[in-house]
C-alpha atoms as a PDB file:
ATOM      1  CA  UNK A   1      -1.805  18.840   9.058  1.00  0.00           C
ATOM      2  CA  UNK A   2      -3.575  18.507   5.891  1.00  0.00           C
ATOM      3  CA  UNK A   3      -0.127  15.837   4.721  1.00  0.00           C
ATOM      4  CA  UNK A   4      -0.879  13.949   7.619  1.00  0.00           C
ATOM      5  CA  UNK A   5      -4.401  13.230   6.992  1.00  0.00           C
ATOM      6  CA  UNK A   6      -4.016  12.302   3.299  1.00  0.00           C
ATOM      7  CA  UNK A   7      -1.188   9.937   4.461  1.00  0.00           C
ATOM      8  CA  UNK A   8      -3.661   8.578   6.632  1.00  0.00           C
ATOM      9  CA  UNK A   9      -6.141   8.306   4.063  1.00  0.00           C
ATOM     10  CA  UNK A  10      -3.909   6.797   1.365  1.00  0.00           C
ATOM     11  CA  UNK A  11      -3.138   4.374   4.188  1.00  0.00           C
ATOM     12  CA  UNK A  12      -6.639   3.345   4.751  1.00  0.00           C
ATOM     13  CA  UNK A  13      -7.112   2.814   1.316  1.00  0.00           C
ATOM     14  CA  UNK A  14      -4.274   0.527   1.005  1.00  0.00           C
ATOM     15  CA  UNK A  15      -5.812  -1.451   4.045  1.00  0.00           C
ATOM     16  CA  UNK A  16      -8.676  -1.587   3.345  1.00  0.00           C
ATOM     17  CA  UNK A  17      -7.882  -3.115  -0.244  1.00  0.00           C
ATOM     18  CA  UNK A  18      -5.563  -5.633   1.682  1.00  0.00           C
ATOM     19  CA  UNK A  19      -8.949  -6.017   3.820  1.00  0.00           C
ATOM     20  CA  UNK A  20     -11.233  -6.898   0.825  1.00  0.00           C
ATOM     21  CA  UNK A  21      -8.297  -9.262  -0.719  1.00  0.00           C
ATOM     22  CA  UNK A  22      -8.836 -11.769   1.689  1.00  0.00           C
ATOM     23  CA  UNK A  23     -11.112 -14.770   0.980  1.00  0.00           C
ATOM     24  CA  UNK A  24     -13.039 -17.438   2.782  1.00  0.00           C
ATOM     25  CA  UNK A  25     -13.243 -21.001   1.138  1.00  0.00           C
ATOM     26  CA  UNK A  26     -14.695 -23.753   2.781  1.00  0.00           C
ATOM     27  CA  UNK A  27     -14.080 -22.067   6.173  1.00  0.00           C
ATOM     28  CA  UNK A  28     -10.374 -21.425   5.900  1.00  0.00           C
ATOM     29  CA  UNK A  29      -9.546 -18.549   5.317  1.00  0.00           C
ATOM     30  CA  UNK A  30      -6.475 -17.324   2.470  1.00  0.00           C
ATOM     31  CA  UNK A  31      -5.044 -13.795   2.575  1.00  0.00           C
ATOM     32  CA  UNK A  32      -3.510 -12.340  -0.763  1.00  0.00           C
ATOM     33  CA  UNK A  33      -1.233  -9.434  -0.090  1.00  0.00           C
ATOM     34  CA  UNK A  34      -0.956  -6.700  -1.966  1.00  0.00           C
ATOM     35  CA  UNK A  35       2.252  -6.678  -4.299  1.00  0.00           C
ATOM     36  CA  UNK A  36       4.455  -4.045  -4.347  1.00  0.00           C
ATOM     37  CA  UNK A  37       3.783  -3.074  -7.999  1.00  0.00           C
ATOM     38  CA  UNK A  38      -0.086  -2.915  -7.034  1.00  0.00           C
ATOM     39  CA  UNK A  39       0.261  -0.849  -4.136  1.00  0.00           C
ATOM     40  CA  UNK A  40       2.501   1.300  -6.398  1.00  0.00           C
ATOM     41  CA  UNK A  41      -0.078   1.810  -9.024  1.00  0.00           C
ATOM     42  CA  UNK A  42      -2.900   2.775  -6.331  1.00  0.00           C
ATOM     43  CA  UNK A  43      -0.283   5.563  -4.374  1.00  0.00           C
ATOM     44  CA  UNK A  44      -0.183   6.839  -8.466  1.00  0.00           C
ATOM     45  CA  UNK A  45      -3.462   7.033  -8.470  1.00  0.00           C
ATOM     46  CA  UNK A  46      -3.838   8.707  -4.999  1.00  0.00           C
ATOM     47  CA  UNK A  47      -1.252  11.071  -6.772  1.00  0.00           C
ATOM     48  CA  UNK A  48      -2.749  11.734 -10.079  1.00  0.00           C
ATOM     49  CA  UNK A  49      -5.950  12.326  -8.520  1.00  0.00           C
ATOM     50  CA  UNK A  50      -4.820  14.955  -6.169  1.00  0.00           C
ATOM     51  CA  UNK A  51      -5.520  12.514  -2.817  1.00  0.00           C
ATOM     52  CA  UNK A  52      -1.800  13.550  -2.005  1.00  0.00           C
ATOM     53  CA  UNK A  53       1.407  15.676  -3.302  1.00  0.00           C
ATOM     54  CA  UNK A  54       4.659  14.805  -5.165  1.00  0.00           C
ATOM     55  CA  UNK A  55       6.382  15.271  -2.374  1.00  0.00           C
ATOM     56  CA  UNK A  56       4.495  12.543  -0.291  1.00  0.00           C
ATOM     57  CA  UNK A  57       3.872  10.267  -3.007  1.00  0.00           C
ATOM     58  CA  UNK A  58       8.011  10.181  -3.619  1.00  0.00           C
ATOM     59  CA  UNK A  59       8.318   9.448   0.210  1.00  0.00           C
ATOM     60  CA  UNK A  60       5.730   6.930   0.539  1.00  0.00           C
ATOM     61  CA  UNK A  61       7.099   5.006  -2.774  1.00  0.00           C
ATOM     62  CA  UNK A  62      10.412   4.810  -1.036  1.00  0.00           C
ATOM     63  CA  UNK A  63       9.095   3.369   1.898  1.00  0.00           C
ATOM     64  CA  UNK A  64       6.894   0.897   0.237  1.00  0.00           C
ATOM     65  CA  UNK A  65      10.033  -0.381  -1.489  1.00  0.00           C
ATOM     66  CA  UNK A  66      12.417  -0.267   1.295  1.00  0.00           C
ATOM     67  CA  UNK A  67       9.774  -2.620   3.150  1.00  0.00           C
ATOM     68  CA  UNK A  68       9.451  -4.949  -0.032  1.00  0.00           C
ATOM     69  CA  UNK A  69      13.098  -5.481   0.385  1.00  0.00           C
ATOM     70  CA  UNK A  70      14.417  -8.986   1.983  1.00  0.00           C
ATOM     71  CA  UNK A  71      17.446  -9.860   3.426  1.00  0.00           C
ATOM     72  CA  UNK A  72      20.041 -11.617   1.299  1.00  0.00           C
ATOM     73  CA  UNK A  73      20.775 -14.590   3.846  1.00  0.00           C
ATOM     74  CA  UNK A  74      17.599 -16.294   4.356  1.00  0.00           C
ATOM     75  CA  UNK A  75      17.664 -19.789   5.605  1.00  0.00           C
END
């Protein structure tokens, strides 16, 4: 239970950064993602400051890459 919640948590984190990113400008509105490398240096931090194990910060890395990943064939 207790790896569940401080997926969750590290999760909120990471939104709520994406959350705070975003900036208004005249009235429009431009999002800035997150990129991988940045989300990768705040799950290390989640890690080194005990907000989650080895064990989940290997798994969520490997997801967070696998999602950066794009097809070859674009058009």
């Amino acid at each position: 239970m207790q790896k569940v919640i401080r997926i969750i948590l590290v999760m909120i984190i990471i939104f709520t950064l994406v959350s705070c990113i975003a900036v208004g400008s005249g009235g429009k509105k431009i999002e800035q993602h997150p990129t991988l490398g940045q989300e990768l240096l705040d799950l290390k931090k989640a890690r080194d400051e005990g907000a989650i194990s080895d064990q989940e910060y290997n798994e969520i890395k490997e997801k967070l890459k696998r999602s950066d990943q794009k097809p070859d064939s674009q058009s």
